[in-house]
N, C-alpha and C. Protein backbone atom coordinates (compact mmCIF):
# COMPACT_ATOMS: atom_id res chain seq x y z
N UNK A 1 6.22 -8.67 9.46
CA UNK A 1 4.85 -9.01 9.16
C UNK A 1 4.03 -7.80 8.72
N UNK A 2 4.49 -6.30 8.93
CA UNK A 2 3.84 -5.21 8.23
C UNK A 2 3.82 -5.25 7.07
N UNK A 3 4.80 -5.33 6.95
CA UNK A 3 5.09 -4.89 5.61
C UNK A 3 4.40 -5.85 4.51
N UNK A 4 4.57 -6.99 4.36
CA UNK A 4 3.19 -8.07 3.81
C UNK A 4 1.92 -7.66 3.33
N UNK A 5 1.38 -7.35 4.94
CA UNK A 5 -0.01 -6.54 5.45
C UNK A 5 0.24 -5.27 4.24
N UNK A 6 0.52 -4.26 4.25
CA UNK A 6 0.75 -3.23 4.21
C UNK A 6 1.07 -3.76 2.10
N UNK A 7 1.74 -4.37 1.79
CA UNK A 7 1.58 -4.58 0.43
C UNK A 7 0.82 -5.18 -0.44
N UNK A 8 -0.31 -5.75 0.49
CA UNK A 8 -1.46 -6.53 -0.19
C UNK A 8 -1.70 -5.68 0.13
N UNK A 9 -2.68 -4.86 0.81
CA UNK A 9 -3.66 -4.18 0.76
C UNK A 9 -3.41 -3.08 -0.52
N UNK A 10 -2.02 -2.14 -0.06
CA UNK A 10 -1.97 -1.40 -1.18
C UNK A 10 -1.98 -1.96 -2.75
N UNK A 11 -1.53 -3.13 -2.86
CA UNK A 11 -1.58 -3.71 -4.36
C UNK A 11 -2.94 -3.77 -4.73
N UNK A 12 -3.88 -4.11 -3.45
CA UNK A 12 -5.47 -4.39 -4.34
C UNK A 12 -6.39 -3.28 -3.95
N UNK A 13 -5.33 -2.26 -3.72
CA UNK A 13 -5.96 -0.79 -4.21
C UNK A 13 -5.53 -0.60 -5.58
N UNK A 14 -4.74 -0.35 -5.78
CA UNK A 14 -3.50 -0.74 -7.17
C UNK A 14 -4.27 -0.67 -8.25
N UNK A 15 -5.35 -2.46 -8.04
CA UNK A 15 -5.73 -2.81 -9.16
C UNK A 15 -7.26 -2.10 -9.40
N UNK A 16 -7.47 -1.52 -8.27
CA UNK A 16 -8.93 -0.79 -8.38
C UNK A 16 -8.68 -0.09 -9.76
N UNK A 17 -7.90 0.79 -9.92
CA UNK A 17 -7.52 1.49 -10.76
C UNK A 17 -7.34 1.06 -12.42
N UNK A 18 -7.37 -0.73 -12.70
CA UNK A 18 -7.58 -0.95 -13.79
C UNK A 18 -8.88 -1.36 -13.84
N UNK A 19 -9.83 -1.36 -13.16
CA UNK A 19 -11.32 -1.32 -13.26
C UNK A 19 -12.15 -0.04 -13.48
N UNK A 20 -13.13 -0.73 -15.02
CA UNK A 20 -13.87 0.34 -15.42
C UNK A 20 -14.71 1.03 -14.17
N UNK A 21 -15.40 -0.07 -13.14
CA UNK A 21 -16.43 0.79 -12.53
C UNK A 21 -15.51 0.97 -11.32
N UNK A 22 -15.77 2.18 -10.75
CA UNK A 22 -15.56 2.96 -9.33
C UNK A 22 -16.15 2.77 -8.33
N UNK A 23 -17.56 2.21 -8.79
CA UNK A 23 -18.27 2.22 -7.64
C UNK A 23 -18.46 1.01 -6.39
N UNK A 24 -19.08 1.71 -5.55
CA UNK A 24 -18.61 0.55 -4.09
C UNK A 24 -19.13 -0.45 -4.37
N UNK A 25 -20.37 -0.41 -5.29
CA UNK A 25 -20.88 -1.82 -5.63
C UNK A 25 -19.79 -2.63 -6.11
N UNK A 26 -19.36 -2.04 -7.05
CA UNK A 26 -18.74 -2.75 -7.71
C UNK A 26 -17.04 -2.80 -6.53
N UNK A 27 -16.69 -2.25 -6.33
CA UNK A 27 -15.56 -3.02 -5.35
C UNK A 27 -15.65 -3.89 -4.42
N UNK A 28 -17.30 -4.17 -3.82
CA UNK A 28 -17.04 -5.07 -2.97
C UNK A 28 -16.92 -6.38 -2.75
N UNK A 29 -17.04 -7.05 -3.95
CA UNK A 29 -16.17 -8.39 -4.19
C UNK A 29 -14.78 -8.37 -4.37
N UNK A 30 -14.49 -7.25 -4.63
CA UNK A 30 -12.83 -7.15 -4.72
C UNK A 30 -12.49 -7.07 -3.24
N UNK A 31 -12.94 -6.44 -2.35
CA UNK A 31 -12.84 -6.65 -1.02
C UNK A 31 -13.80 -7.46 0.16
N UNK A 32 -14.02 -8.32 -1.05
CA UNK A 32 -14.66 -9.80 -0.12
C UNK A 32 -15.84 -8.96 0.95
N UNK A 33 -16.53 -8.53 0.24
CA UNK A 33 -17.43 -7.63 0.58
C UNK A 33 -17.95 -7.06 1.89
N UNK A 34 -16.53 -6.34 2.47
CA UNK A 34 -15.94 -5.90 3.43
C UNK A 34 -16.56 -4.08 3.24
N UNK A 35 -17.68 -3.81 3.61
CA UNK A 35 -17.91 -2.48 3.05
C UNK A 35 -16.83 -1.44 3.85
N UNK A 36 -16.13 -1.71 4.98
CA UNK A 36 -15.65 -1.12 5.61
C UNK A 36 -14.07 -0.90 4.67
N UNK A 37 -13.49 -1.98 4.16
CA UNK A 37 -12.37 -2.46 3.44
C UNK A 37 -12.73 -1.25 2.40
N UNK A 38 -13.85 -1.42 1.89
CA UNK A 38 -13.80 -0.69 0.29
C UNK A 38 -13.90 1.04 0.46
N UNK A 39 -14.54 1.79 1.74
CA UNK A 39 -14.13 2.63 2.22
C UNK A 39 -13.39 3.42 2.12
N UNK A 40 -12.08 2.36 2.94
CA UNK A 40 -11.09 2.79 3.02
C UNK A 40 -10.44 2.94 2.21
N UNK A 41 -10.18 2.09 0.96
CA UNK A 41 -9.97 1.83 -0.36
C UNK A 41 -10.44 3.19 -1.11
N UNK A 42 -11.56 3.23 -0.99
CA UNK A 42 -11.95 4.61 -1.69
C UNK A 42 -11.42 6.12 -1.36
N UNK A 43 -11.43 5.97 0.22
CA UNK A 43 -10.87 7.56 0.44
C UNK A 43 -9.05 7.17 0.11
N UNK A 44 -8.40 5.90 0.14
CA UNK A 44 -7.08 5.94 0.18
C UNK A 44 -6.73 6.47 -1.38
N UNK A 45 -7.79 6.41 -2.32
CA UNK A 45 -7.56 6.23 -3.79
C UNK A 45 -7.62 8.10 -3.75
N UNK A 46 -8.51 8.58 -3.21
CA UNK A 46 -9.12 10.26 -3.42
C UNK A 46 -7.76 10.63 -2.69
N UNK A 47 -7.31 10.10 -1.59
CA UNK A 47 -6.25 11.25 -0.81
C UNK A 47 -4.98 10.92 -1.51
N UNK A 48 -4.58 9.73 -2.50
CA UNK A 48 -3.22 9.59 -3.09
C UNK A 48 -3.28 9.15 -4.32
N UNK A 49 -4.00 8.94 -4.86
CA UNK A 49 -4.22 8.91 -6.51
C UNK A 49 -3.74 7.60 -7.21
N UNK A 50 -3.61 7.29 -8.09
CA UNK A 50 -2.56 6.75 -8.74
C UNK A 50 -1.25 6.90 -8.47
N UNK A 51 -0.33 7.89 -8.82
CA UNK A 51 0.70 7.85 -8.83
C UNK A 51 1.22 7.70 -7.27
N UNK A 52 0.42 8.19 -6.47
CA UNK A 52 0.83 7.83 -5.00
C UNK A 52 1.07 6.64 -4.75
N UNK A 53 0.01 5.93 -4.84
CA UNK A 53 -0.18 4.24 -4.74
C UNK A 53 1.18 3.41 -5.31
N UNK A 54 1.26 4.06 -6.13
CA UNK A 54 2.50 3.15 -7.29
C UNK A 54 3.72 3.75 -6.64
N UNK A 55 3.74 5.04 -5.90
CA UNK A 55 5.06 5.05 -5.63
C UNK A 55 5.21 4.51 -3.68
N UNK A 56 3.93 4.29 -3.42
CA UNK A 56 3.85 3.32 -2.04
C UNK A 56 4.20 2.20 -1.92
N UNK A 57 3.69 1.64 -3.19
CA UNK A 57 4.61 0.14 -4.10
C UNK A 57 5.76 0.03 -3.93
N UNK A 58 6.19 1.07 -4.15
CA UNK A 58 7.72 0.74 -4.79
C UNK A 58 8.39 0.75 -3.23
N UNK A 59 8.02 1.83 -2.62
CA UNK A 59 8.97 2.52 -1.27
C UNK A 59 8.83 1.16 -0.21
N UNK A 60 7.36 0.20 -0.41
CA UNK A 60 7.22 -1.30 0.37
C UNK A 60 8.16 -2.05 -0.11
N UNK A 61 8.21 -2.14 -1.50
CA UNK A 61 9.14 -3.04 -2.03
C UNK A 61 10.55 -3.12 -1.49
N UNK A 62 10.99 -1.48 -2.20
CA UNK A 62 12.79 -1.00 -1.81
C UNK A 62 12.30 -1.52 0.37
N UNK A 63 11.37 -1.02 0.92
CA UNK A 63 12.03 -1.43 2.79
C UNK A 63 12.16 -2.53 2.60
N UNK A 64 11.21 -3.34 2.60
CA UNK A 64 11.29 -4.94 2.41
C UNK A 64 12.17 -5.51 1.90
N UNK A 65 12.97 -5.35 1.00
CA UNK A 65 14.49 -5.63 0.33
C UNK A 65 15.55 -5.36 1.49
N UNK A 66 15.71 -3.73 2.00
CA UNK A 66 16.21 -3.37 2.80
C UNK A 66 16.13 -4.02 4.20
N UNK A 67 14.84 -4.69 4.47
CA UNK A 67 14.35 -5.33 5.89
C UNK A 67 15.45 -6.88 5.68
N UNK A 68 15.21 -7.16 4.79
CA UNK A 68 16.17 -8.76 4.86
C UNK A 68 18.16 -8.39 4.04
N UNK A 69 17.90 -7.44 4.02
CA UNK A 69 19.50 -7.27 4.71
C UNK A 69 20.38 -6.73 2.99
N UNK A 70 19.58 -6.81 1.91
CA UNK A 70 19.30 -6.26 0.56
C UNK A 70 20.12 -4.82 0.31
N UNK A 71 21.38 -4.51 0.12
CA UNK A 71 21.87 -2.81 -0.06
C UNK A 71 21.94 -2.21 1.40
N UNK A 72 21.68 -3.06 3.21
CA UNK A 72 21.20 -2.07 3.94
C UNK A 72 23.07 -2.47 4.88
N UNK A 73 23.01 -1.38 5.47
CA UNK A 73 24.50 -1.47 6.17
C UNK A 73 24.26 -2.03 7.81
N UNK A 74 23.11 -2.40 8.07
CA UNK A 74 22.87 -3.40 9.24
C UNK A 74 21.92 -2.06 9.60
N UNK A 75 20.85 -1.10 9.43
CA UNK A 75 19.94 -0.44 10.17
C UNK A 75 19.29 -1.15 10.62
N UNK A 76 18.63 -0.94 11.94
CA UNK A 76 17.64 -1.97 12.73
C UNK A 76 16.19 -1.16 12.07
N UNK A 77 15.96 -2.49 12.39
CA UNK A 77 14.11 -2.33 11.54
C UNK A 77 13.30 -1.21 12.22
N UNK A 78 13.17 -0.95 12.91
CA UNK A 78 12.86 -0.12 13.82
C UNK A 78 12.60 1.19 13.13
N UNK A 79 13.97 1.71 12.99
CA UNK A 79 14.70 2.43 12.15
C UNK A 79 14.26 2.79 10.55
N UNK A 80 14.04 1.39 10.40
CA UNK A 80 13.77 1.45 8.62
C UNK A 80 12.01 1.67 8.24
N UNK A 81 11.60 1.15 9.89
CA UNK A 81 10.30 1.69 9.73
C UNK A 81 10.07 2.72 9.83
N UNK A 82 10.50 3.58 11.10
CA UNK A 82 10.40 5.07 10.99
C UNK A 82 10.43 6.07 9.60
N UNK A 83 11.60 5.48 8.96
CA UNK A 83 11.67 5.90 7.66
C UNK A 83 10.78 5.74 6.55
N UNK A 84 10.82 4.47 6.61
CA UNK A 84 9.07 4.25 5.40
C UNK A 84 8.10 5.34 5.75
N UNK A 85 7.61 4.94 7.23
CA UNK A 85 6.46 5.33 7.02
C UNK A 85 6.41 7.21 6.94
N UNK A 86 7.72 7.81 7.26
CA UNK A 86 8.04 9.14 6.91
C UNK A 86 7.75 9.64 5.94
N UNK A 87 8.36 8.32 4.58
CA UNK A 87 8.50 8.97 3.21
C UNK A 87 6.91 8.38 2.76
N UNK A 88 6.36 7.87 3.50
CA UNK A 88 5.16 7.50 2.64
C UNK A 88 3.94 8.58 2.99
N UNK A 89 4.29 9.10 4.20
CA UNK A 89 3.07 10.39 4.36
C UNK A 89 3.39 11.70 3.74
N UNK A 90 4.36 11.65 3.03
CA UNK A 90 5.22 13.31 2.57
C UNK A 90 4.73 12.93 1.56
């Protein structure tokens, strides 16, 4: 169930990034006008950029593949979380 959590949110940071305006005004219908949501959204965008985001994408995607049994040699989830969330703060 993290991982879900954890890929919506980052995806509709994602799309902040194909929007002309930046500003909180303007994000907070994108976050159901959650000023706290858009915040976070904002400093997550300043501390990892673009290319961060997109490669947070991918590293949710590849566990989540790996979580339902996808390329993985039986690691317990546990395990595969430790690892995500390793490679996602480096």
């Amino acid at each position: 169930m993290v991982l879900p959590a954890l890929y919506a949110s980052f995806s509709k940071i994602y799309t902040v990034f194909g929007m002309k305006d930046h500003s909180e005004a303007a994000l907070k219908p994108h976050f159901y006008f959650n000023s706290t949501a858009v915040k976070n959204a904002m400093e997550t965008i300043k501390n990892y950029g673009y290319d961060g985001i997109e490669r947070i994408l991918l590293r949710l995607h590849h566990y989540n593949l790996k979580g339902v049994g996808v390329g993985d040699t039986g690691t317990p989830d546990a395990s595969l979380m430790k690892e995500m969330v390793v490679k996602m703060i480096a």
